[in-house]
C-alpha atoms as a PDB file:
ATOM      1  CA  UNK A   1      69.890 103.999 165.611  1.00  0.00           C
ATOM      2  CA  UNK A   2      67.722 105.949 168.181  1.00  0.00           C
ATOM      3  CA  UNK A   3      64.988 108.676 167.408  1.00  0.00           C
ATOM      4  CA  UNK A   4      63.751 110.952 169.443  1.00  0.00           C
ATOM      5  CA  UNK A   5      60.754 112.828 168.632  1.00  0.00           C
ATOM      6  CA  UNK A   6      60.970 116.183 169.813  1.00  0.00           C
ATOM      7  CA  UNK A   7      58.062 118.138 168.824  1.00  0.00           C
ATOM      8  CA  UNK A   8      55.201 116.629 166.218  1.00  0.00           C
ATOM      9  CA  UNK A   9      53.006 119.537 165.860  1.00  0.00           C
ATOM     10  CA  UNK A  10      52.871 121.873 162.768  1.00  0.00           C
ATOM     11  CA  UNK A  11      53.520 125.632 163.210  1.00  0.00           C
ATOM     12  CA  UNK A  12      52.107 127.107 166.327  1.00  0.00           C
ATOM     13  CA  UNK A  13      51.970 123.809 167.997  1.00  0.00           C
ATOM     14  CA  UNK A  14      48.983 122.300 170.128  1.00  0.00           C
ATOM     15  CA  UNK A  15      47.411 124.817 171.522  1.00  0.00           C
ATOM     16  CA  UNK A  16      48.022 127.424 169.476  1.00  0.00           C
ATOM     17  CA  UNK A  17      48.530 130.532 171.480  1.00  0.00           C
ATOM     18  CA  UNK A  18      45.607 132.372 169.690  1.00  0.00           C
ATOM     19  CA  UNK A  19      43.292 129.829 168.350  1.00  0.00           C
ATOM     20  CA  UNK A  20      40.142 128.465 169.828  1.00  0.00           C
ATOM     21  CA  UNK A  21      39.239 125.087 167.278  1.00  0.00           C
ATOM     22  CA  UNK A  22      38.000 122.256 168.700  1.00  0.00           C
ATOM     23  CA  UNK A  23      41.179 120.595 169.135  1.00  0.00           C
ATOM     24  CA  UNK A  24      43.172 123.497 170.583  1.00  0.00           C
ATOM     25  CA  UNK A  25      39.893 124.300 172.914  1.00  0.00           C
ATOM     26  CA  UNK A  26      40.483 120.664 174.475  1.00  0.00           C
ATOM     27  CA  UNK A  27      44.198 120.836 174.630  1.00  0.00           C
ATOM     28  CA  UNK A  28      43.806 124.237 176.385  1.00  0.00           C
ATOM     29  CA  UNK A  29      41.741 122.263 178.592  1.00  0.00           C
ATOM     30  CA  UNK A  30      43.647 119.610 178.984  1.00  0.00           C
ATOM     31  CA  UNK A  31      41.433 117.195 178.066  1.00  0.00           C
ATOM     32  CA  UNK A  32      42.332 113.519 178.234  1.00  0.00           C
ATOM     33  CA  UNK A  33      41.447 112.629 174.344  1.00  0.00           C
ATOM     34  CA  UNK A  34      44.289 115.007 173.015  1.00  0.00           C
ATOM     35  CA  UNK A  35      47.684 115.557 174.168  1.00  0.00           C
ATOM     36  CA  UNK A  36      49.536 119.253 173.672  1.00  0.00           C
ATOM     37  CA  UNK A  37      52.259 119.343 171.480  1.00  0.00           C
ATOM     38  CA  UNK A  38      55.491 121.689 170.301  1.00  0.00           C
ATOM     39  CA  UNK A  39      56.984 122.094 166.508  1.00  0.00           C
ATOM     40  CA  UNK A  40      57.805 119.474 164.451  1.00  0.00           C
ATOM     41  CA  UNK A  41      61.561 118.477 165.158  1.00  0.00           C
ATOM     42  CA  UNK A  42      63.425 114.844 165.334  1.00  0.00           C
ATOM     43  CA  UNK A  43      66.793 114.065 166.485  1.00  0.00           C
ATOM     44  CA  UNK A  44      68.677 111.069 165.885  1.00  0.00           C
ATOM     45  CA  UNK A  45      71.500 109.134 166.835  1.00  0.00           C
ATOM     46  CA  UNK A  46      73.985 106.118 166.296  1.00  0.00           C
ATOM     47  CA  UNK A  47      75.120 105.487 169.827  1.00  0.00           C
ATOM     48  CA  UNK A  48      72.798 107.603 172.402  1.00  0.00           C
ATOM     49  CA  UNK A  49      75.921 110.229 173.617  1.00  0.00           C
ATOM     50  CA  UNK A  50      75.923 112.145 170.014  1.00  0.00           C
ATOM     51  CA  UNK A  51      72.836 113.468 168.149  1.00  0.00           C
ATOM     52  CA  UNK A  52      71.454 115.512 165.563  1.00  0.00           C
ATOM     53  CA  UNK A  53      68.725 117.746 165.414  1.00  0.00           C
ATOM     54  CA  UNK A  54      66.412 117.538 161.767  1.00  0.00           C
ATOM     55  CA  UNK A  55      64.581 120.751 161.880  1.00  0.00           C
ATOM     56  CA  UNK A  56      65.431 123.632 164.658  1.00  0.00           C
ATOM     57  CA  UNK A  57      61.817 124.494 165.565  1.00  0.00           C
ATOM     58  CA  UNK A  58      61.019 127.560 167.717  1.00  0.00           C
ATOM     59  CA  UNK A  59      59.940 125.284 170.912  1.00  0.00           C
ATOM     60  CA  UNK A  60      63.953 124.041 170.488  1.00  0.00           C
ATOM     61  CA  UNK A  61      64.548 125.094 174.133  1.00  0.00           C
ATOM     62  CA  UNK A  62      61.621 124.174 175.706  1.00  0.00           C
ATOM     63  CA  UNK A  63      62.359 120.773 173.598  1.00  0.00           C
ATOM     64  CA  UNK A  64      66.013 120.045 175.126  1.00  0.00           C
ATOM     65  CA  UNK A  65      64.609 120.654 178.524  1.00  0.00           C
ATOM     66  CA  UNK A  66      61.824 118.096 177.943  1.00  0.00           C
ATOM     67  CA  UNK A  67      64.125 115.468 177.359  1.00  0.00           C
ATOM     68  CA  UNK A  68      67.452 114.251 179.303  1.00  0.00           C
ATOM     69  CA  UNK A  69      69.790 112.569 175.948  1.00  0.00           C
ATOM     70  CA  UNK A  70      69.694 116.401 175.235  1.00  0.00           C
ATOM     71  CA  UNK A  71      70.912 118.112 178.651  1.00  0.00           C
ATOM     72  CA  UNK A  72      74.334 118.913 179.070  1.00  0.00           C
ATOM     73  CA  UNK A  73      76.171 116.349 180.771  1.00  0.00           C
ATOM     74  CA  UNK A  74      79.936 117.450 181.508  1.00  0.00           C
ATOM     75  CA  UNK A  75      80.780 121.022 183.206  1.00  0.00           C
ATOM     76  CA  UNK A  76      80.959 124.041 182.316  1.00  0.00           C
ATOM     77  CA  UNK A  77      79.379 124.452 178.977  1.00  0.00           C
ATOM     78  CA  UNK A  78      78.571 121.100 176.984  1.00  0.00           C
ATOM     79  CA  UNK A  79      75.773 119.390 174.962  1.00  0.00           C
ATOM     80  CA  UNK A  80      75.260 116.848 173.355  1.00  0.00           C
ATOM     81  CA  UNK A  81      73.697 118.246 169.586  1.00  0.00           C
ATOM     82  CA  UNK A  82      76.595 118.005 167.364  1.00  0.00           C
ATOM     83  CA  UNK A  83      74.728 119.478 164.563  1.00  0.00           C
ATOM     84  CA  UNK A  84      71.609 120.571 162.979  1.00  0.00           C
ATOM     85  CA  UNK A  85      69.956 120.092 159.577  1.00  0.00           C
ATOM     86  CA  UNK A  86      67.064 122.293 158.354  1.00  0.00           C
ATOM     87  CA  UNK A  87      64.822 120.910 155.742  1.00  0.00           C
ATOM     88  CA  UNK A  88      63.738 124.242 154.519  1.00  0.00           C
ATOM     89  CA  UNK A  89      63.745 127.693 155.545  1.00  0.00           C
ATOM     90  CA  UNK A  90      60.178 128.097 157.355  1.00  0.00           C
ATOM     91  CA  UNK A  91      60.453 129.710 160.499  1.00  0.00           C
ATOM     92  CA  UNK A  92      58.941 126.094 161.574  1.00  0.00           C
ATOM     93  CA  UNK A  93      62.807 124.925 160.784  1.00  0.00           C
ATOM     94  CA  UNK A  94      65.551 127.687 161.522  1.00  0.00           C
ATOM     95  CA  UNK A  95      63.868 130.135 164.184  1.00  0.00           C
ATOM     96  CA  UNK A  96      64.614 127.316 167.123  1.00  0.00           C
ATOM     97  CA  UNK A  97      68.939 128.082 165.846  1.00  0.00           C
ATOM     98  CA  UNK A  98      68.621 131.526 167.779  1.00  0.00           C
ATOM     99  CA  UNK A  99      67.812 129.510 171.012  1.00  0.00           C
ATOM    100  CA  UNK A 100      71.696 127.581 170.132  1.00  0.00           C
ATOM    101  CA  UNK A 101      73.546 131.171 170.004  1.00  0.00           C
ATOM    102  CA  UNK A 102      75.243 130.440 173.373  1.00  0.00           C
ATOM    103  CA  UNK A 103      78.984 130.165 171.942  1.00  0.00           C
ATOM    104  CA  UNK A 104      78.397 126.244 172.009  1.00  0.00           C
ATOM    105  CA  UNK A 105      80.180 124.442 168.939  1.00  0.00           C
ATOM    106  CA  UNK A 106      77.743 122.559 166.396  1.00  0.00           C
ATOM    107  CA  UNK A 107      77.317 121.955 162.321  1.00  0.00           C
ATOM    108  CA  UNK A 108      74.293 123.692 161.077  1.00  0.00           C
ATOM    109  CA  UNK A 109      73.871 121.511 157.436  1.00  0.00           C
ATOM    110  CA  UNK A 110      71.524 123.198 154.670  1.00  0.00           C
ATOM    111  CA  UNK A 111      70.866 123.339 150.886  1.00  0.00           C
ATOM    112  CA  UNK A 112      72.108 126.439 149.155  1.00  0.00           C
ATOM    113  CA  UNK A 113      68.564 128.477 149.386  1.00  0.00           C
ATOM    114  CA  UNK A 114      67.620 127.427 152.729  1.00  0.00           C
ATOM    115  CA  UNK A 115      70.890 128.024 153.891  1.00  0.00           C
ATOM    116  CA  UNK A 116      70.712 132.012 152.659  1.00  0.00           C
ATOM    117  CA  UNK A 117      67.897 132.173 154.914  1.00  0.00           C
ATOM    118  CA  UNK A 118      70.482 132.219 158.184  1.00  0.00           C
ATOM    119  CA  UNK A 119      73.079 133.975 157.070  1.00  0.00           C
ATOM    120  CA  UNK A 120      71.701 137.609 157.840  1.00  0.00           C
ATOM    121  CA  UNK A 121      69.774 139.521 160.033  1.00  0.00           C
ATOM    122  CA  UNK A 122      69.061 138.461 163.896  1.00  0.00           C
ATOM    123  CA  UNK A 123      70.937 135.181 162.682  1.00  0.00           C
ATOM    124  CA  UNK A 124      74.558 136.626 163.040  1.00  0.00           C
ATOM    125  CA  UNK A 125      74.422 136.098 166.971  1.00  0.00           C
ATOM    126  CA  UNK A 126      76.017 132.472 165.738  1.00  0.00           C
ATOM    127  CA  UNK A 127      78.749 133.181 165.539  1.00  0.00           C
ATOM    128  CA  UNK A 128      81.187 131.632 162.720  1.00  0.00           C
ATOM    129  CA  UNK A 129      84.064 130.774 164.668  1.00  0.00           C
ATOM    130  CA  UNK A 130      81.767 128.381 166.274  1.00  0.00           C
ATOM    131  CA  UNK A 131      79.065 127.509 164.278  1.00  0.00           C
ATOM    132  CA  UNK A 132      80.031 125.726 160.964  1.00  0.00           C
ATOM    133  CA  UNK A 133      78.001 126.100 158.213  1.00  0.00           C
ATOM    134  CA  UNK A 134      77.894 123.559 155.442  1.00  0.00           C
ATOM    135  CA  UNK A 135      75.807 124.125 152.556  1.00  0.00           C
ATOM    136  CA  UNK A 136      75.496 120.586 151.012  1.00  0.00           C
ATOM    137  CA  UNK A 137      73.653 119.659 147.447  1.00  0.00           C
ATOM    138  CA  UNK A 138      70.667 117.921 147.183  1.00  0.00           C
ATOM    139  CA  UNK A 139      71.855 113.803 146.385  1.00  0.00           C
ATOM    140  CA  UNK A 140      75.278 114.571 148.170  1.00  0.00           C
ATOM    141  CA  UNK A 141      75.555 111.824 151.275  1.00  0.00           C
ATOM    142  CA  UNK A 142      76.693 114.039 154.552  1.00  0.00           C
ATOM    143  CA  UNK A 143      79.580 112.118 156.641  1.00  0.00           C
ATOM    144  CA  UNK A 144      78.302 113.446 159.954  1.00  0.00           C
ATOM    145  CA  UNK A 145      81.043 111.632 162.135  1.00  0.00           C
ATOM    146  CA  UNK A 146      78.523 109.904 164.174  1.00  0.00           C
ATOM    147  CA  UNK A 147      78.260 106.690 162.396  1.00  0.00           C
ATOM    148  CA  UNK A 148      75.575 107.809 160.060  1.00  0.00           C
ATOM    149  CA  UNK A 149      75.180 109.811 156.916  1.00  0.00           C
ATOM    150  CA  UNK A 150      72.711 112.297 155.893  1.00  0.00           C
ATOM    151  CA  UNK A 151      71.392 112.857 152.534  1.00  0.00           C
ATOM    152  CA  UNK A 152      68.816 115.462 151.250  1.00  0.00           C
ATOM    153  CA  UNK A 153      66.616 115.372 148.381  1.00  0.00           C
ATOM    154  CA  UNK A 154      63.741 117.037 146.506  1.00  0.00           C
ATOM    155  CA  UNK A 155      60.554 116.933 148.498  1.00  0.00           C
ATOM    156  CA  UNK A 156      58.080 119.260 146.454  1.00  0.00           C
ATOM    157  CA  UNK A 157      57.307 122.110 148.072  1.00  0.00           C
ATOM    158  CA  UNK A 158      57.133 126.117 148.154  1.00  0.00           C
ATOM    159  CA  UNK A 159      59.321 128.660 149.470  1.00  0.00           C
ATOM    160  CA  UNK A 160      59.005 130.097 152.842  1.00  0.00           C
ATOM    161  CA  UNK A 161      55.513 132.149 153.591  1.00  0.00           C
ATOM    162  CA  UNK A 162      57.466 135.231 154.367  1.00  0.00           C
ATOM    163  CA  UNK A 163      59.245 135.228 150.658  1.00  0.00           C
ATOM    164  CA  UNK A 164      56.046 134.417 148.968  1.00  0.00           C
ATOM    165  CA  UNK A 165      55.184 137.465 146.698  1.00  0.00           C
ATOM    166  CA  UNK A 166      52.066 139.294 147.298  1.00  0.00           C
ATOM    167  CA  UNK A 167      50.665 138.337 144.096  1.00  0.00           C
ATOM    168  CA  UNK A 168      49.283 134.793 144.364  1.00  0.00           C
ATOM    169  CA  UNK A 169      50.056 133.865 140.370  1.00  0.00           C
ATOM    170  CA  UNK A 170      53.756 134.129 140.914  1.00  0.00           C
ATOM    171  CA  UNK A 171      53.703 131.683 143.935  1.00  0.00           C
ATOM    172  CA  UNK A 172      54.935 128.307 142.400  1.00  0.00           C
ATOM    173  CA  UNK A 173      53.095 125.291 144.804  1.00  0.00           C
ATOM    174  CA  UNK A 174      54.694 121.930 144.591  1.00  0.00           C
ATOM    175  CA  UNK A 175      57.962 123.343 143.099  1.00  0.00           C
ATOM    176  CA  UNK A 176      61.023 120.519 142.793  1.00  0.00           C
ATOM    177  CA  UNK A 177      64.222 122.376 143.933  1.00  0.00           C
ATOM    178  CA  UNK A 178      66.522 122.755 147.012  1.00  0.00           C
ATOM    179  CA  UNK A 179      64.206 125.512 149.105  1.00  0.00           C
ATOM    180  CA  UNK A 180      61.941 121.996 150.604  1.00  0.00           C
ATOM    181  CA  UNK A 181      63.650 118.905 150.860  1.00  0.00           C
ATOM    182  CA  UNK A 182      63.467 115.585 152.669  1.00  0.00           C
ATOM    183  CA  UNK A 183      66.259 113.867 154.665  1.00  0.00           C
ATOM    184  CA  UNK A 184      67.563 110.137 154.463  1.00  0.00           C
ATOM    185  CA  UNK A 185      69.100 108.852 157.501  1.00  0.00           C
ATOM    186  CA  UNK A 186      71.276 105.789 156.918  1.00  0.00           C
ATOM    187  CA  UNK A 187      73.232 103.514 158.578  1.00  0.00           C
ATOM    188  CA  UNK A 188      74.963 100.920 156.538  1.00  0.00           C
ATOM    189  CA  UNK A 189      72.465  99.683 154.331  1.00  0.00           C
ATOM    190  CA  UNK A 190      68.835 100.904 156.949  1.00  0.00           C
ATOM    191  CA  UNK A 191      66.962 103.664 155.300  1.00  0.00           C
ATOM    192  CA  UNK A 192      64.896 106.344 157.268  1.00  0.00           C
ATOM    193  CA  UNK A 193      63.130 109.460 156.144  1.00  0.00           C
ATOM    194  CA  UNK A 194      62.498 112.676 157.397  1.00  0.00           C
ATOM    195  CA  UNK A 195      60.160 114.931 155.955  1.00  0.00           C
ATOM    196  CA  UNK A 196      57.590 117.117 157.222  1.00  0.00           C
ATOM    197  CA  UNK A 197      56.900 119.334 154.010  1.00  0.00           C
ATOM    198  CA  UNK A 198      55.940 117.754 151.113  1.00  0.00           C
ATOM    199  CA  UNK A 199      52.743 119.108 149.050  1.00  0.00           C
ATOM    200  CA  UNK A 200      52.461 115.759 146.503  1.00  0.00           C
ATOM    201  CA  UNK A 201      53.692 112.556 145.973  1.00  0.00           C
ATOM    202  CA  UNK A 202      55.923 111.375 142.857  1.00  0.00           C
ATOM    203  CA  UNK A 203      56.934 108.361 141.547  1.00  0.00           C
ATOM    204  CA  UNK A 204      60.191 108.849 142.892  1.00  0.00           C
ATOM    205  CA  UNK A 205      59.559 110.028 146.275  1.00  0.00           C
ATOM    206  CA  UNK A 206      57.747 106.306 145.937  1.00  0.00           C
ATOM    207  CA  UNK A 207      60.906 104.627 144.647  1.00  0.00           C
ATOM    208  CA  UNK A 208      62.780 106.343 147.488  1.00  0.00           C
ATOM    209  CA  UNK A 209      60.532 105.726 150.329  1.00  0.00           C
ATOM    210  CA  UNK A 210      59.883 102.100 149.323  1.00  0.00           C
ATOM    211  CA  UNK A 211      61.994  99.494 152.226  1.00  0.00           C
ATOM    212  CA  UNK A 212      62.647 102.505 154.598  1.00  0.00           C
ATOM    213  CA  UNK A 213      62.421 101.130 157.997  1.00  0.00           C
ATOM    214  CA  UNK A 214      60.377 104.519 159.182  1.00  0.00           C
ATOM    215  CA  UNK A 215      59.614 107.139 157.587  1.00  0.00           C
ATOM    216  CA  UNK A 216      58.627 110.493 159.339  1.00  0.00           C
ATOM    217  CA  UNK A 217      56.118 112.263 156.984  1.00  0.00           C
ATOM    218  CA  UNK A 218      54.348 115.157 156.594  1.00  0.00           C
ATOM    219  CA  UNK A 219      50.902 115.240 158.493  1.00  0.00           C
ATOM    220  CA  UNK A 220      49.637 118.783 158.701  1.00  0.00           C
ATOM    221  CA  UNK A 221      46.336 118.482 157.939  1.00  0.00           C
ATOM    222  CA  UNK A 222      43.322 115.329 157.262  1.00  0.00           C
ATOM    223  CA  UNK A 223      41.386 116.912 154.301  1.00  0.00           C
ATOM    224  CA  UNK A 224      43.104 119.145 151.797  1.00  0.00           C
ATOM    225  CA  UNK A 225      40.255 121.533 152.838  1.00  0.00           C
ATOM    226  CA  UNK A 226      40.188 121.326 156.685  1.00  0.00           C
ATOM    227  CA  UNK A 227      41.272 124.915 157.207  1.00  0.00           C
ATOM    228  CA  UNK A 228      38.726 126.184 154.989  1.00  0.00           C
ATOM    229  CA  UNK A 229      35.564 124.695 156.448  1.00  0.00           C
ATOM    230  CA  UNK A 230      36.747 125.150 159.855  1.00  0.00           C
ATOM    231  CA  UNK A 231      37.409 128.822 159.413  1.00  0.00           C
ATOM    232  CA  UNK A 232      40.729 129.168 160.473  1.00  0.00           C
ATOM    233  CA  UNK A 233      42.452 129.953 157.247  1.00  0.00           C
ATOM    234  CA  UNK A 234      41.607 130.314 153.727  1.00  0.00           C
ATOM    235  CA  UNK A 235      43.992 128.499 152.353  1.00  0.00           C
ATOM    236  CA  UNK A 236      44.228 124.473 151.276  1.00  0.00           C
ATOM    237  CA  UNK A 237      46.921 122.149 152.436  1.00  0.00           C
ATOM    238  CA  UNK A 238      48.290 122.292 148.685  1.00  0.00           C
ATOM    239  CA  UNK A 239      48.325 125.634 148.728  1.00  0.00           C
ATOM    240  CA  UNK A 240      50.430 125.491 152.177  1.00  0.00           C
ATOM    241  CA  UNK A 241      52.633 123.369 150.183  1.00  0.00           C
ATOM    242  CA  UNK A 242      51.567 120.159 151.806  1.00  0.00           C
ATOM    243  CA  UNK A 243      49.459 117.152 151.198  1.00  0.00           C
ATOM    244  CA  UNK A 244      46.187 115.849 153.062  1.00  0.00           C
ATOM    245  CA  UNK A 245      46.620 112.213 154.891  1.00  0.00           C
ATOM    246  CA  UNK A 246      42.846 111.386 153.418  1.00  0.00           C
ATOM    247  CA  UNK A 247      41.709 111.385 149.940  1.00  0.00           C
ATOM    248  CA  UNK A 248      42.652 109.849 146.222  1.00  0.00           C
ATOM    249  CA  UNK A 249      45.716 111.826 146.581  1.00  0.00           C
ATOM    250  CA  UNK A 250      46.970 111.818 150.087  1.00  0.00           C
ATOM    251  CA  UNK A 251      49.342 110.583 151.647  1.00  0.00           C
ATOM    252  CA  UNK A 252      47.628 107.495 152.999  1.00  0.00           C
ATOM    253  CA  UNK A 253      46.358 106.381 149.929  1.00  0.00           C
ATOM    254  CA  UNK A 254      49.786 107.270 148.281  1.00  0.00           C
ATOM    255  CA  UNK A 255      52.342 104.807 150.006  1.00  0.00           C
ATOM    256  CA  UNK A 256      49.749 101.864 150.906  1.00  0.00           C
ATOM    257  CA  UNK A 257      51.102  99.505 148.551  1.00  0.00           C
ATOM    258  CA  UNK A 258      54.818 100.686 149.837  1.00  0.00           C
ATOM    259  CA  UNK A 259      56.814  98.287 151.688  1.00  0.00           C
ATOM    260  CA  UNK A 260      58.042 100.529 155.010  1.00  0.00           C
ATOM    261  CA  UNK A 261      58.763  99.224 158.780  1.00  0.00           C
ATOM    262  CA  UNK A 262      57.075 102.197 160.339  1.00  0.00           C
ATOM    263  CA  UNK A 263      54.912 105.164 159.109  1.00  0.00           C
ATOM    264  CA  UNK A 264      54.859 107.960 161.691  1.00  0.00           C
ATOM    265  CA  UNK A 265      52.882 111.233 161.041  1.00  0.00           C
ATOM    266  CA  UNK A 266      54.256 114.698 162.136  1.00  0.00           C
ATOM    267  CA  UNK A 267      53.790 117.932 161.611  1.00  0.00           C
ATOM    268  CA  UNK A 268      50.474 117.836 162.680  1.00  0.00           C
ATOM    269  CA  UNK A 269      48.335 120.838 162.182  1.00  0.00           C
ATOM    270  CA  UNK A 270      45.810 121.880 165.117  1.00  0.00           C
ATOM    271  CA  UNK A 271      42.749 121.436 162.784  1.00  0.00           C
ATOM    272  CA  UNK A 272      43.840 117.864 162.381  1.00  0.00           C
ATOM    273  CA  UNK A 273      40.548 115.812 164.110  1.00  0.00           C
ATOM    274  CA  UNK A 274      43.489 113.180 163.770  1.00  0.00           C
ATOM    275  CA  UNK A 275      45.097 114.464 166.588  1.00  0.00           C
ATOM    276  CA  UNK A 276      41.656 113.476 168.839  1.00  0.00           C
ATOM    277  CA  UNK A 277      42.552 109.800 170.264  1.00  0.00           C
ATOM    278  CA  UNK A 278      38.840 109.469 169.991  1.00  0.00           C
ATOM    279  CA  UNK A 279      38.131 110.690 166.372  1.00  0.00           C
ATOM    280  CA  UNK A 280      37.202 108.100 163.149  1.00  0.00           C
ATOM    281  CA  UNK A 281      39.844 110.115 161.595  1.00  0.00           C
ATOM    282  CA  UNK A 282      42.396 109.039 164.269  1.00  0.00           C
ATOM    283  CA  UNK A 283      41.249 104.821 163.815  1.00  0.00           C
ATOM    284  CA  UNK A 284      41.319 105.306 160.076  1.00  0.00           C
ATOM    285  CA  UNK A 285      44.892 106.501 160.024  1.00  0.00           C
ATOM    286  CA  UNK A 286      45.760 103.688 162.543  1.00  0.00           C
ATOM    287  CA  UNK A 287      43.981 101.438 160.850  1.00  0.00           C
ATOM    288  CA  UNK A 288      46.151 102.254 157.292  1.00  0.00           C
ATOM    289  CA  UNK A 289      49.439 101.556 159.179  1.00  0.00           C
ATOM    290  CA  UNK A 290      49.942 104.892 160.605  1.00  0.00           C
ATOM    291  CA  UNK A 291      51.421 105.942 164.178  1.00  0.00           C
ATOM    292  CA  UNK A 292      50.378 109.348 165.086  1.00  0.00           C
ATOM    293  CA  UNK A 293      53.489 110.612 166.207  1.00  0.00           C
ATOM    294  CA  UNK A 294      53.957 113.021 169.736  1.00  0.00           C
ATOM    295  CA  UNK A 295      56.425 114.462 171.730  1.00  0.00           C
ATOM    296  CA  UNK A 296      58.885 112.136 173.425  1.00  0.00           C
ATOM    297  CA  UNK A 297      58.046 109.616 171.380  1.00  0.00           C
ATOM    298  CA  UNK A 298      60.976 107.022 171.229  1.00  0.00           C
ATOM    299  CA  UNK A 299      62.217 104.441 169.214  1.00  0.00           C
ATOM    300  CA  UNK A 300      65.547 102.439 169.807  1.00  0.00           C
ATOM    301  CA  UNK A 301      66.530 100.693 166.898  1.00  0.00           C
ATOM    302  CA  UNK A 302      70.101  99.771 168.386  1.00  0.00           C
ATOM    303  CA  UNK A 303      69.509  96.384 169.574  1.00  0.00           C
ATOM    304  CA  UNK A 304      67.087  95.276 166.994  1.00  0.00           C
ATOM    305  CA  UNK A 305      67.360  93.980 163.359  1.00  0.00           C
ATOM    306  CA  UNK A 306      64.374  93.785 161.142  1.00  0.00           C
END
């Protein structure tokens, strides 16, 4: 199995076009201790020629362009992403499928409510008689025909911001249904995860997780707070429907006991001081097991057995 990470930043990337934090002032900069980054996307693949794209973020074209397994490599039209799977319907997830409206054949696989997100609107330039859409239930194993299957299940959540009612008592945070799931990638009997939304853990996202050989998680922001006391946003990871990497109840502290091959952080938010190579935040997430994970960032699993 290969894994290419295509883009590890949350939505708006690193910089953000419009913000001036600490973190986007030094990527701006270029500064040495961070490194900029695109949306939050992975593809994977059983044998390098075929892949799949989990999450089609909005820096999807600048993404393919970045890296070569994704360029076209036979004349006239060609590539090779055989299909797409969108974890939820964020604009994080499904805006990057308006870059793949070029007439160029691929499976777009989503749960019933994410999948309604695509069907109208700007999203009719893909066109059906060359875009297949598979709507696919959460627990039901996905035959992709590239010598792995795909299965999605509940990651708790909330639905997209732009659904969200404008009264705040009728927004349901860390909801279990189909709107924000997670992905397992297996091949044979190897387990690998894919999620980069999940506002809190259960015990059987813990069950689930536990052997995985990686698992991509959700890394948006350090403290559940961050946004707050930096002034960016007044909102708390949990009410962005995610989880903090620090605290009683992050994600650190939640799978440290779990036995997985790899733990790689995405979705990172710009606030994150864990993005800063030199931060304490940044050596106590290493120092827990975690990879900080950035664009182009590879791993080859087809020549190695754990």
């Amino acid at each position: 199995m290969r894994f290419l990470v295509l883009g590890s930043g949350a939505g708006g990337g690193l910089p953000q076009w419009n913000c001036l934090c600490e973190n986007c002032r030094l990527a701006f900069e270029r500064d040495g201790r961070i490194v900029q980054r695109s949306q939050a996307s992975v593809a994977v693949s059983a044998d390098g020629d075929n892949w799949v794209v989990l999450s089609a973020s909005p820096d999807l074209r600048q993404q393919i362009i970045a890296n070569p397994e994704l360029h076209p490599k036979a004349a006239p039209r060609h590539s090779p992403i055989k299909g797409v799977f969108a974890p939820n319907g964020d604009v994080d997830n499904i805006a990057g499928l308006l870059v793949m409206r070029e007439m160029q054949p691929f499976t777009l696989w989503a749960t019933k409510s994410v999948m309604a997100n695509t069907l109208g609107g700007v999203f009719g330039v893909l066109n059906p008689d060359v875009v297949k859409r598979e709507t696919v239930e959460i627990e039901q194993a996905i035959d992709t025909g590239f010598g792995f299957t795909l299965t999605p299940f509940v990651a708790p959540g909330k639905i997209p911001l732009y659904l969200e009612s404008r009264n705040e008592s009728e927004i349901e945070l860390g909801a279990e249904s189909d709107t924000t799931v997670g992905v397992e990638i297996r091949q044979g009997d190897r387990r690998f995860y894919y999620m980069p939304s999940c506002a809190r853990m259960t015990d059987a996202l813990r069950k689930r997780l536990d052997g995985a050989e990686i698992v991509f998680f959700d890394g948006t922001t350090f403290e559940d707070d961050e946004m707050i006391r930096l002034g960016l946003l007044n909102k708390t990871a949990w009410r962005m429907g995610h989880m903090a990497m620090n605290g009683e109840k992050g994600t650190i502290a939640s799978l440290a006991d779990l036995a997985i091959g790899r733990r790689i952080f995405v979705h990172i938010n710009n606030s994150n001081p864990a993005l800063r190579h030199d931060s304490p935040e940044r050596a106590q997430a290493e120092s827990s097991g975690w990879e900080i994970g950035f664009d182009g960032m590879r791993i080859d699993l087809s020549e190695t057995r754990p």
